[in-house]
ModelCIF file with pLDDT and N, C-alpha, C, O atoms, coordinates in Angstrom:
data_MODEL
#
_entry.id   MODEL 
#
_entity.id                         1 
_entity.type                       polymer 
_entity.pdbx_number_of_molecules   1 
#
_entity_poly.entity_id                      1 
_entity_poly.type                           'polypeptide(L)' 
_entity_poly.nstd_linkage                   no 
_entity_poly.nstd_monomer                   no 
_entity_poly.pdbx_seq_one_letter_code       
;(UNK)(UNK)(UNK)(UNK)(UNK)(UNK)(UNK)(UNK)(UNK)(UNK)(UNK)(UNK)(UNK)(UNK)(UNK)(UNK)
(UNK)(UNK)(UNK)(UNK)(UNK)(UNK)(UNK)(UNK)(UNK)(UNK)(UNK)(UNK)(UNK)(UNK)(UNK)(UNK)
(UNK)(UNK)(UNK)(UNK)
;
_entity_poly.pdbx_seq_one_letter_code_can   XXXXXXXXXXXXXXXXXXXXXXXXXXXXXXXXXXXX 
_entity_poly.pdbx_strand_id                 A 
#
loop_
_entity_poly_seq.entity_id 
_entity_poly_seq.num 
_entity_poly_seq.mon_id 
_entity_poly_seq.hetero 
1 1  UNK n 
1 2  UNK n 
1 3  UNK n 
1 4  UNK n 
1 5  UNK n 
1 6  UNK n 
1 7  UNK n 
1 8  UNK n 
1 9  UNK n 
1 10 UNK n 
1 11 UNK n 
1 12 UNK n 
1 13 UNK n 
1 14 UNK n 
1 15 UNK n 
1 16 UNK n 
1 17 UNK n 
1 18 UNK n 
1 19 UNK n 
1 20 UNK n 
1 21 UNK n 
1 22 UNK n 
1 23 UNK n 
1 24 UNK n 
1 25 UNK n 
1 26 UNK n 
1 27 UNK n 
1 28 UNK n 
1 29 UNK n 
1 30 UNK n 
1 31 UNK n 
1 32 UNK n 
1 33 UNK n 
1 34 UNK n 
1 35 UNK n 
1 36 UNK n 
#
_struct_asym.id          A 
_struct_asym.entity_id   1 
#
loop_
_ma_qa_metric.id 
_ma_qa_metric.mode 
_ma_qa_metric.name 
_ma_qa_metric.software_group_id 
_ma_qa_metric.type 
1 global pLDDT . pLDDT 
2 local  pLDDT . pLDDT 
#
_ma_qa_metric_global.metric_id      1 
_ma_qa_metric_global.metric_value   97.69 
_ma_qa_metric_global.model_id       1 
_ma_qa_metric_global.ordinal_id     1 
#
loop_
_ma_qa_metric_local.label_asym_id 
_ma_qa_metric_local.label_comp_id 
_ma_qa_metric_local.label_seq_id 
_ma_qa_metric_local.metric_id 
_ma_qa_metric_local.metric_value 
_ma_qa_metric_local.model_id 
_ma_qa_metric_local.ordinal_id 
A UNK 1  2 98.00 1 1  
A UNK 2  2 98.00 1 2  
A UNK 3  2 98.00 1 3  
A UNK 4  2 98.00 1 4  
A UNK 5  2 98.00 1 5  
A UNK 6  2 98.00 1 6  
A UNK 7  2 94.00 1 7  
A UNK 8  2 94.00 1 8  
A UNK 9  2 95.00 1 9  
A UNK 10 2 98.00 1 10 
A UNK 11 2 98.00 1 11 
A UNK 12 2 98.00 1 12 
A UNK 13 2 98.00 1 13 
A UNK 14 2 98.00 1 14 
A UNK 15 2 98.00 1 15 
A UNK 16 2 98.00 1 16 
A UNK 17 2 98.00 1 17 
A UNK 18 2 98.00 1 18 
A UNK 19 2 98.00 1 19 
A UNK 20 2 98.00 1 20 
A UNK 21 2 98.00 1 21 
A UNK 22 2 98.00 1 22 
A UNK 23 2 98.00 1 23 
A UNK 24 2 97.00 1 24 
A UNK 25 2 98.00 1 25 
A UNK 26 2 98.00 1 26 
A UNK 27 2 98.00 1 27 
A UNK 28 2 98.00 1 28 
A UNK 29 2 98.00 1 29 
A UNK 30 2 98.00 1 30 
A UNK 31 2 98.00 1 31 
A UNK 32 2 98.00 1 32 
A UNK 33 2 98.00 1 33 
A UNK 34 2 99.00 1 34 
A UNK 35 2 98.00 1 35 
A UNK 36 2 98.00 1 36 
#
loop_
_atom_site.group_PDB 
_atom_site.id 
_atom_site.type_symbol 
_atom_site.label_atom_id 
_atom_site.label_alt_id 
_atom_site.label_comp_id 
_atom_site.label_asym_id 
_atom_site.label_entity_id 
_atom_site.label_seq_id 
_atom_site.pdbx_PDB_ins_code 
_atom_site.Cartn_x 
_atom_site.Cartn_y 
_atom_site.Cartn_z 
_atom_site.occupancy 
_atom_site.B_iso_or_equiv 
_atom_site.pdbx_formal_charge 
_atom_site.auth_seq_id 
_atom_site.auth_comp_id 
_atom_site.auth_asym_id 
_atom_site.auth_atom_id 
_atom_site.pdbx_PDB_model_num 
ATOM 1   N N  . UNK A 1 1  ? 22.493 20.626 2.956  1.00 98.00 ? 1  UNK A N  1 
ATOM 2   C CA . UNK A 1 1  ? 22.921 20.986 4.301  1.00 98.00 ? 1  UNK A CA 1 
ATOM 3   C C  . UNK A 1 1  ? 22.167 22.257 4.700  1.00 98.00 ? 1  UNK A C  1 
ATOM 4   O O  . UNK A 1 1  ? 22.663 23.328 4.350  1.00 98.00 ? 1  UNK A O  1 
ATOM 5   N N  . UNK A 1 2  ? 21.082 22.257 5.360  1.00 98.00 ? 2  UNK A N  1 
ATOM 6   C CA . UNK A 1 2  ? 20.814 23.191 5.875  1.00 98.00 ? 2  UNK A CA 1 
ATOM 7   C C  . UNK A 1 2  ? 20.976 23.648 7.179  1.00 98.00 ? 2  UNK A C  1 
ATOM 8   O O  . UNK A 1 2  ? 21.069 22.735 8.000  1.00 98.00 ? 2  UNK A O  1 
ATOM 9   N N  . UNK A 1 3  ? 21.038 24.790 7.632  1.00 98.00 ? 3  UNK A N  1 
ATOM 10  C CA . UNK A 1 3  ? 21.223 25.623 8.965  1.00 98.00 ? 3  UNK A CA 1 
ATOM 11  C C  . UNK A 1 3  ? 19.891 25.690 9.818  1.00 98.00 ? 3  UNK A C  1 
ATOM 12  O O  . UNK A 1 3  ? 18.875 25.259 9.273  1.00 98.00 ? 3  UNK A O  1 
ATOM 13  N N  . UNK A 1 4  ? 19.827 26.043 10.728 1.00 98.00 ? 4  UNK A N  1 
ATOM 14  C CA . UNK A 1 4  ? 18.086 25.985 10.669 1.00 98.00 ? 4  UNK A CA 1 
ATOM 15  C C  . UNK A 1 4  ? 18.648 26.600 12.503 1.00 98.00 ? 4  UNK A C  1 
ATOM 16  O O  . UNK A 1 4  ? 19.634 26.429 13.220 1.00 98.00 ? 4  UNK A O  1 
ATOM 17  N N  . UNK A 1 5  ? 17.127 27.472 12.608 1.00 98.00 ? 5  UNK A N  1 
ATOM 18  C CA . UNK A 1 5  ? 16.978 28.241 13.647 1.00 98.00 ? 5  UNK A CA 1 
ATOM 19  C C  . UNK A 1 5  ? 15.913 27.778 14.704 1.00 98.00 ? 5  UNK A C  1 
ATOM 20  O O  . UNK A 1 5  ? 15.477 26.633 14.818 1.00 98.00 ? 5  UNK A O  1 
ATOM 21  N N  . UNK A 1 6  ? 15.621 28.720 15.351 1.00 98.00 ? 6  UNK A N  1 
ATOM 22  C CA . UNK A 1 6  ? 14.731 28.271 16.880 1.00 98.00 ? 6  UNK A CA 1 
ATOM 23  C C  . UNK A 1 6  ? 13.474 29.598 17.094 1.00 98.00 ? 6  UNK A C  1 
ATOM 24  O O  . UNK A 1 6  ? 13.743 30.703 16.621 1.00 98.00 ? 6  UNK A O  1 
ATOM 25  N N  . UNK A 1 7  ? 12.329 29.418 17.716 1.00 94.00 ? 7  UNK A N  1 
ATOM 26  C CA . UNK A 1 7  ? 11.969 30.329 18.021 1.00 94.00 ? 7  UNK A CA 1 
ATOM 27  C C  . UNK A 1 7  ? 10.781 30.469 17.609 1.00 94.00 ? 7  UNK A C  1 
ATOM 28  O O  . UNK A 1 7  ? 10.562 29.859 16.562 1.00 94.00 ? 7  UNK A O  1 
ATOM 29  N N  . UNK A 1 8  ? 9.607  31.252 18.188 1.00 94.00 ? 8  UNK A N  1 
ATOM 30  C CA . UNK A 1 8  ? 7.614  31.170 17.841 1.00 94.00 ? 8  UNK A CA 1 
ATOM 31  C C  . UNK A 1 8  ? 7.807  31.636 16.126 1.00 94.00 ? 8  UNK A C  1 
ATOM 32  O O  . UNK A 1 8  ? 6.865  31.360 15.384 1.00 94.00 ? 8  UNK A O  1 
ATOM 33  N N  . UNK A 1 9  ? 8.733  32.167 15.678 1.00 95.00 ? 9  UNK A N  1 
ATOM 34  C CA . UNK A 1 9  ? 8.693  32.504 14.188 1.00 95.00 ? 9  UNK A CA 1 
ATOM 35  C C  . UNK A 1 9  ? 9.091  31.110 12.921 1.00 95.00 ? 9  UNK A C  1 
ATOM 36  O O  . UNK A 1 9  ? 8.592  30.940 11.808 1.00 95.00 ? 9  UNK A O  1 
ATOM 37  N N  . UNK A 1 10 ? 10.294 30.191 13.732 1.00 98.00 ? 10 UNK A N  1 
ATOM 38  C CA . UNK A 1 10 ? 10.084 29.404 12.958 1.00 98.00 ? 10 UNK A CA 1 
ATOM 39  C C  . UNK A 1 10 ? 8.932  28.384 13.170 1.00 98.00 ? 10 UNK A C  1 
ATOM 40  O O  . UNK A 1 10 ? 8.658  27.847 12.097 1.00 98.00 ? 10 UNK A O  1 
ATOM 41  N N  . UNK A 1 11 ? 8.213  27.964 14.137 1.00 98.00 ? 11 UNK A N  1 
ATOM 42  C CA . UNK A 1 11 ? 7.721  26.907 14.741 1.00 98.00 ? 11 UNK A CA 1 
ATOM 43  C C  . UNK A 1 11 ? 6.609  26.862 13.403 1.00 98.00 ? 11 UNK A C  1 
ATOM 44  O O  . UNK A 1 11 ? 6.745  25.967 12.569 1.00 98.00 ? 11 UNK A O  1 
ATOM 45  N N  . UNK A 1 12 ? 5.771  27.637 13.295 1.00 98.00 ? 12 UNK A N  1 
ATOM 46  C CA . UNK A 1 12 ? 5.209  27.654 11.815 1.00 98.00 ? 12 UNK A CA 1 
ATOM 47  C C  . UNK A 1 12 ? 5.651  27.189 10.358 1.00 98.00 ? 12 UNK A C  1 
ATOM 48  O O  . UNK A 1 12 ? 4.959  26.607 9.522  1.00 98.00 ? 12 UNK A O  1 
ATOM 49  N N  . UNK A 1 13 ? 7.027  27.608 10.264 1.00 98.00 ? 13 UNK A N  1 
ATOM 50  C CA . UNK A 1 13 ? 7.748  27.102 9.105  1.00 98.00 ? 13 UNK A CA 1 
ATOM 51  C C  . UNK A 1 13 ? 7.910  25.699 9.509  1.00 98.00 ? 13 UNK A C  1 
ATOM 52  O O  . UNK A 1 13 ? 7.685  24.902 8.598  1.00 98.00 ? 13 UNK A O  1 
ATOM 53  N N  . UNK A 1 14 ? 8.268  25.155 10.725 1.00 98.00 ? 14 UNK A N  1 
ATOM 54  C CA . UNK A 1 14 ? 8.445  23.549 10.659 1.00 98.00 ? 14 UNK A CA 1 
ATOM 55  C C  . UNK A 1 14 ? 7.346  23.163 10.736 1.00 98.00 ? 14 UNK A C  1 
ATOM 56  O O  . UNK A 1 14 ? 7.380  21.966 11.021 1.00 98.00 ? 14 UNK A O  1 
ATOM 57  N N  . UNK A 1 15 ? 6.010  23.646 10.604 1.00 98.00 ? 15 UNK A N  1 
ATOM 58  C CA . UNK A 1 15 ? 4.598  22.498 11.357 1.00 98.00 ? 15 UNK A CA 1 
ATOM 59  C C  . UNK A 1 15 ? 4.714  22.411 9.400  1.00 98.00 ? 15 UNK A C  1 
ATOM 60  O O  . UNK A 1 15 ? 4.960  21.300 8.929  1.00 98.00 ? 15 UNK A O  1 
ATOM 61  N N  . UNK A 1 16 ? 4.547  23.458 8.542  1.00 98.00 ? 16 UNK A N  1 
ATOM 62  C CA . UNK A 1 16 ? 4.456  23.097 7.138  1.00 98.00 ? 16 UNK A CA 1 
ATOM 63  C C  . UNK A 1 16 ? 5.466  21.859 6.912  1.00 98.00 ? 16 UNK A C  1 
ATOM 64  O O  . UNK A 1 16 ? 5.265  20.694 6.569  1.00 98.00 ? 16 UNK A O  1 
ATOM 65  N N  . UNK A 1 17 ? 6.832  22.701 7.298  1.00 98.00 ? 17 UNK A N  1 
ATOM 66  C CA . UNK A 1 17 ? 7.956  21.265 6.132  1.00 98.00 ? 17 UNK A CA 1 
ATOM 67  C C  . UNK A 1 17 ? 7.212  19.707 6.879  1.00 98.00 ? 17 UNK A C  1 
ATOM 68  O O  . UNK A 1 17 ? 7.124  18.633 6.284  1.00 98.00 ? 17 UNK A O  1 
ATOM 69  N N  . UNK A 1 18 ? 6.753  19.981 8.290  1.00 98.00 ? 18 UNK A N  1 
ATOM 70  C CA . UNK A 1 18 ? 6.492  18.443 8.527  1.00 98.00 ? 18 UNK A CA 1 
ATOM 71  C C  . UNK A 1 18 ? 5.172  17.586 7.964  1.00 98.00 ? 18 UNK A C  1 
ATOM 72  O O  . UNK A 1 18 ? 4.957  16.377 7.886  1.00 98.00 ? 18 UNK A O  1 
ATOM 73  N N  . UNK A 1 19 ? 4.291  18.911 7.565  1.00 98.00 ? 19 UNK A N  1 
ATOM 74  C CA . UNK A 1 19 ? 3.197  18.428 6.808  1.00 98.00 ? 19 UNK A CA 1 
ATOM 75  C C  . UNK A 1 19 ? 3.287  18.104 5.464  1.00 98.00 ? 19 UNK A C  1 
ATOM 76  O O  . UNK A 1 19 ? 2.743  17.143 4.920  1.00 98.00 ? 19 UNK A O  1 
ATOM 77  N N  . UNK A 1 20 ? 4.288  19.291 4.736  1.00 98.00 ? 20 UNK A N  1 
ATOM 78  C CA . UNK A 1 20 ? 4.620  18.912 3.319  1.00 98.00 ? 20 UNK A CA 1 
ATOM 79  C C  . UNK A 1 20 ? 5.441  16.940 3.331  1.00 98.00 ? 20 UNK A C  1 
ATOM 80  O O  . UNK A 1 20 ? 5.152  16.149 2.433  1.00 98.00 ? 20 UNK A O  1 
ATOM 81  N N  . UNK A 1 21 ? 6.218  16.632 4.279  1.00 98.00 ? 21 UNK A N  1 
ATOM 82  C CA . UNK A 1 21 ? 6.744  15.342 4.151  1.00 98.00 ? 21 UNK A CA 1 
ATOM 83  C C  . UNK A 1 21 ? 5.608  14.534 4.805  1.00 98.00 ? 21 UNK A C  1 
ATOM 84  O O  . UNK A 1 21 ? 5.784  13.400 4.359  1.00 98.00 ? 21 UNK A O  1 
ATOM 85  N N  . UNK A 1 22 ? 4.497  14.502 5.652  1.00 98.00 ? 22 UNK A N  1 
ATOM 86  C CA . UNK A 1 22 ? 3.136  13.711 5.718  1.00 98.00 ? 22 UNK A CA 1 
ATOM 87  C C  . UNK A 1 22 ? 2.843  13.647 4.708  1.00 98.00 ? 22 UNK A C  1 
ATOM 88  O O  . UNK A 1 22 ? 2.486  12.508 4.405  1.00 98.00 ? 22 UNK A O  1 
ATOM 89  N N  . UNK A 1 23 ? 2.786  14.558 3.702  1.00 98.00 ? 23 UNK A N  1 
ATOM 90  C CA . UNK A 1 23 ? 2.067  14.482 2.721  1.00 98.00 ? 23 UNK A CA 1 
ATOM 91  C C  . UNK A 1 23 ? 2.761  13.765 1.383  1.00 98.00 ? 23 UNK A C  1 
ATOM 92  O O  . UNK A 1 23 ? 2.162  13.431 0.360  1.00 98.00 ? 23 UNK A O  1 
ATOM 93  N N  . UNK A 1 24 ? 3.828  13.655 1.594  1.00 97.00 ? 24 UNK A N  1 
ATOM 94  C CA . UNK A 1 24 ? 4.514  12.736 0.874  1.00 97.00 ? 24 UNK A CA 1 
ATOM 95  C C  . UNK A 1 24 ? 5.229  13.466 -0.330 1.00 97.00 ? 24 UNK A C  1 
ATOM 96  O O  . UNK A 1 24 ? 5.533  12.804 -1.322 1.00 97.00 ? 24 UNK A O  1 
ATOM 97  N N  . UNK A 1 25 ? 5.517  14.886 -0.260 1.00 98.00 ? 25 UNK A N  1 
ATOM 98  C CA . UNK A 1 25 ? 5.925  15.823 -0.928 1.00 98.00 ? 25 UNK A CA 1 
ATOM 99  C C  . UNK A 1 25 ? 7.529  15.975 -0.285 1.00 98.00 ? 25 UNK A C  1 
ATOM 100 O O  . UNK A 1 25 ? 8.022  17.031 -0.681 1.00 98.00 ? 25 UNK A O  1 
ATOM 101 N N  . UNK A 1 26 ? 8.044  15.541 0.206  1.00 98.00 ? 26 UNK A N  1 
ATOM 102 C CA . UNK A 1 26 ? 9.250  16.062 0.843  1.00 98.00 ? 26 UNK A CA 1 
ATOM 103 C C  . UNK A 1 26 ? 10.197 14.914 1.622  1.00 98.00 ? 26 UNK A C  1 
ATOM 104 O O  . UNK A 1 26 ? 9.868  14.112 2.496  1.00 98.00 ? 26 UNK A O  1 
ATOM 105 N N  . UNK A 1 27 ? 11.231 15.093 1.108  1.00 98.00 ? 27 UNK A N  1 
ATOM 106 C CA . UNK A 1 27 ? 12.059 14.078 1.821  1.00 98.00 ? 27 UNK A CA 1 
ATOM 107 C C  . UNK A 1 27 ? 13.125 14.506 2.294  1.00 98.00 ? 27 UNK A C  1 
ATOM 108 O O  . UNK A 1 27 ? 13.815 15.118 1.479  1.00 98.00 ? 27 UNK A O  1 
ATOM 109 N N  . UNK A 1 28 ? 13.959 14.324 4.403  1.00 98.00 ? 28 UNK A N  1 
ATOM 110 C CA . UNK A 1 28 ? 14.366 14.561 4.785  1.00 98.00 ? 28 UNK A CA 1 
ATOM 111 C C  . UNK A 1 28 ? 15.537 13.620 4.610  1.00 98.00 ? 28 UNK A C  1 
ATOM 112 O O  . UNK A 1 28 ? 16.625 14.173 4.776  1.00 98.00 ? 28 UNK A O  1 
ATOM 113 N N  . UNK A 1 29 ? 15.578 12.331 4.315  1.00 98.00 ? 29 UNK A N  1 
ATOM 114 C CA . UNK A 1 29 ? 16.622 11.157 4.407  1.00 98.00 ? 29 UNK A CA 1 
ATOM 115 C C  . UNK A 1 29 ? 17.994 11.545 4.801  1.00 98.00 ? 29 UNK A C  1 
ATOM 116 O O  . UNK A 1 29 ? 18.693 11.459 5.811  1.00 98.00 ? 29 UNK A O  1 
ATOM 117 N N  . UNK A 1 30 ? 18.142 12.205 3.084  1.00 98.00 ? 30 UNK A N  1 
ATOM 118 C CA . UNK A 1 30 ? 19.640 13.306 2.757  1.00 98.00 ? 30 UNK A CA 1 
ATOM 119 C C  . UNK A 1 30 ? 20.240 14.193 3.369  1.00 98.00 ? 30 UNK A C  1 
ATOM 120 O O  . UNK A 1 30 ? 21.449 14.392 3.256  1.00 98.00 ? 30 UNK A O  1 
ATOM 121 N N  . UNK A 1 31 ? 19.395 14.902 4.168  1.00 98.00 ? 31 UNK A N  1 
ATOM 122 C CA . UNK A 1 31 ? 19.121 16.397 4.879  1.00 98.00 ? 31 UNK A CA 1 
ATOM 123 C C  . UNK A 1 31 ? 20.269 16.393 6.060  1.00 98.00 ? 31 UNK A C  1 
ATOM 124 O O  . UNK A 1 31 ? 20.145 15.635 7.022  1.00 98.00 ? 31 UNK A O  1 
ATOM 125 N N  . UNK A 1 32 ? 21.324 17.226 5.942  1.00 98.00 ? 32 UNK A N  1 
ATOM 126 C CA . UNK A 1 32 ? 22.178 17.559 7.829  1.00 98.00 ? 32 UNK A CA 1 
ATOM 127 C C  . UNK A 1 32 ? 21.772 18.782 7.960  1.00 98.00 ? 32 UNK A C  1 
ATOM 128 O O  . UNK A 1 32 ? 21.242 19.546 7.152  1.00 98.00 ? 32 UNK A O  1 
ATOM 129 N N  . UNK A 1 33 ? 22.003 18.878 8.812  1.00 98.00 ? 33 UNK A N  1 
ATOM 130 C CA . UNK A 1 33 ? 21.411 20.053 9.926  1.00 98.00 ? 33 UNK A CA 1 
ATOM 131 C C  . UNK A 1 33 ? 22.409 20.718 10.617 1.00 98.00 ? 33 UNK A C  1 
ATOM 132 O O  . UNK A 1 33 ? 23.408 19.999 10.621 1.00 98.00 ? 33 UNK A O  1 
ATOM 133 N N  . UNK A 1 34 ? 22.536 21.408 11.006 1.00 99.00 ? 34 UNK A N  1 
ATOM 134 C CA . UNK A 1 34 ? 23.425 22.128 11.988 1.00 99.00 ? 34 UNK A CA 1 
ATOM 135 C C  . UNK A 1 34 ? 22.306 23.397 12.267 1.00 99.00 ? 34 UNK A C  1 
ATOM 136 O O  . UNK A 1 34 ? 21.565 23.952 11.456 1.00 99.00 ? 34 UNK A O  1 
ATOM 137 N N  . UNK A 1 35 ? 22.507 23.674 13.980 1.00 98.00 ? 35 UNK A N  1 
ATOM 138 C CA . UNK A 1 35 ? 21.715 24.732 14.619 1.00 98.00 ? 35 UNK A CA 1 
ATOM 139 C C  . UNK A 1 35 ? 22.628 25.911 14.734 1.00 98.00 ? 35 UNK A C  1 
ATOM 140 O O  . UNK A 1 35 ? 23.853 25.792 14.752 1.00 98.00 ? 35 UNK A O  1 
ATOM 141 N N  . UNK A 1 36 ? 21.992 27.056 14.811 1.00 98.00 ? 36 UNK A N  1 
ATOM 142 C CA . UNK A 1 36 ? 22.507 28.171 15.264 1.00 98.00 ? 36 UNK A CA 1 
ATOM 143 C C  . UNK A 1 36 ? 22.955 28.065 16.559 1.00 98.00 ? 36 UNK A C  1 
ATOM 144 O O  . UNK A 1 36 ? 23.464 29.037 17.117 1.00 98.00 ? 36 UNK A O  1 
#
């Protein structure tokens, strides 16, 4: 369960997690979310 935020500081951290799961390193399936 992760929390997860907004904003030009994370936008970098998500372009990776979405490349790390292109890349076939990472799986969201499991994953909830809740926003700030």
């Amino acid at each position: 369960v992760l929390g997860l935020a907004t904003g030009r500081t994370m936008e970098g951290i998500y372009a990776r997690l979405a490349q790390a799961h292109e890349q076939g390193t990472l799986d969201f399936s499991c994953v909830t979310s809740f926003n700030l």
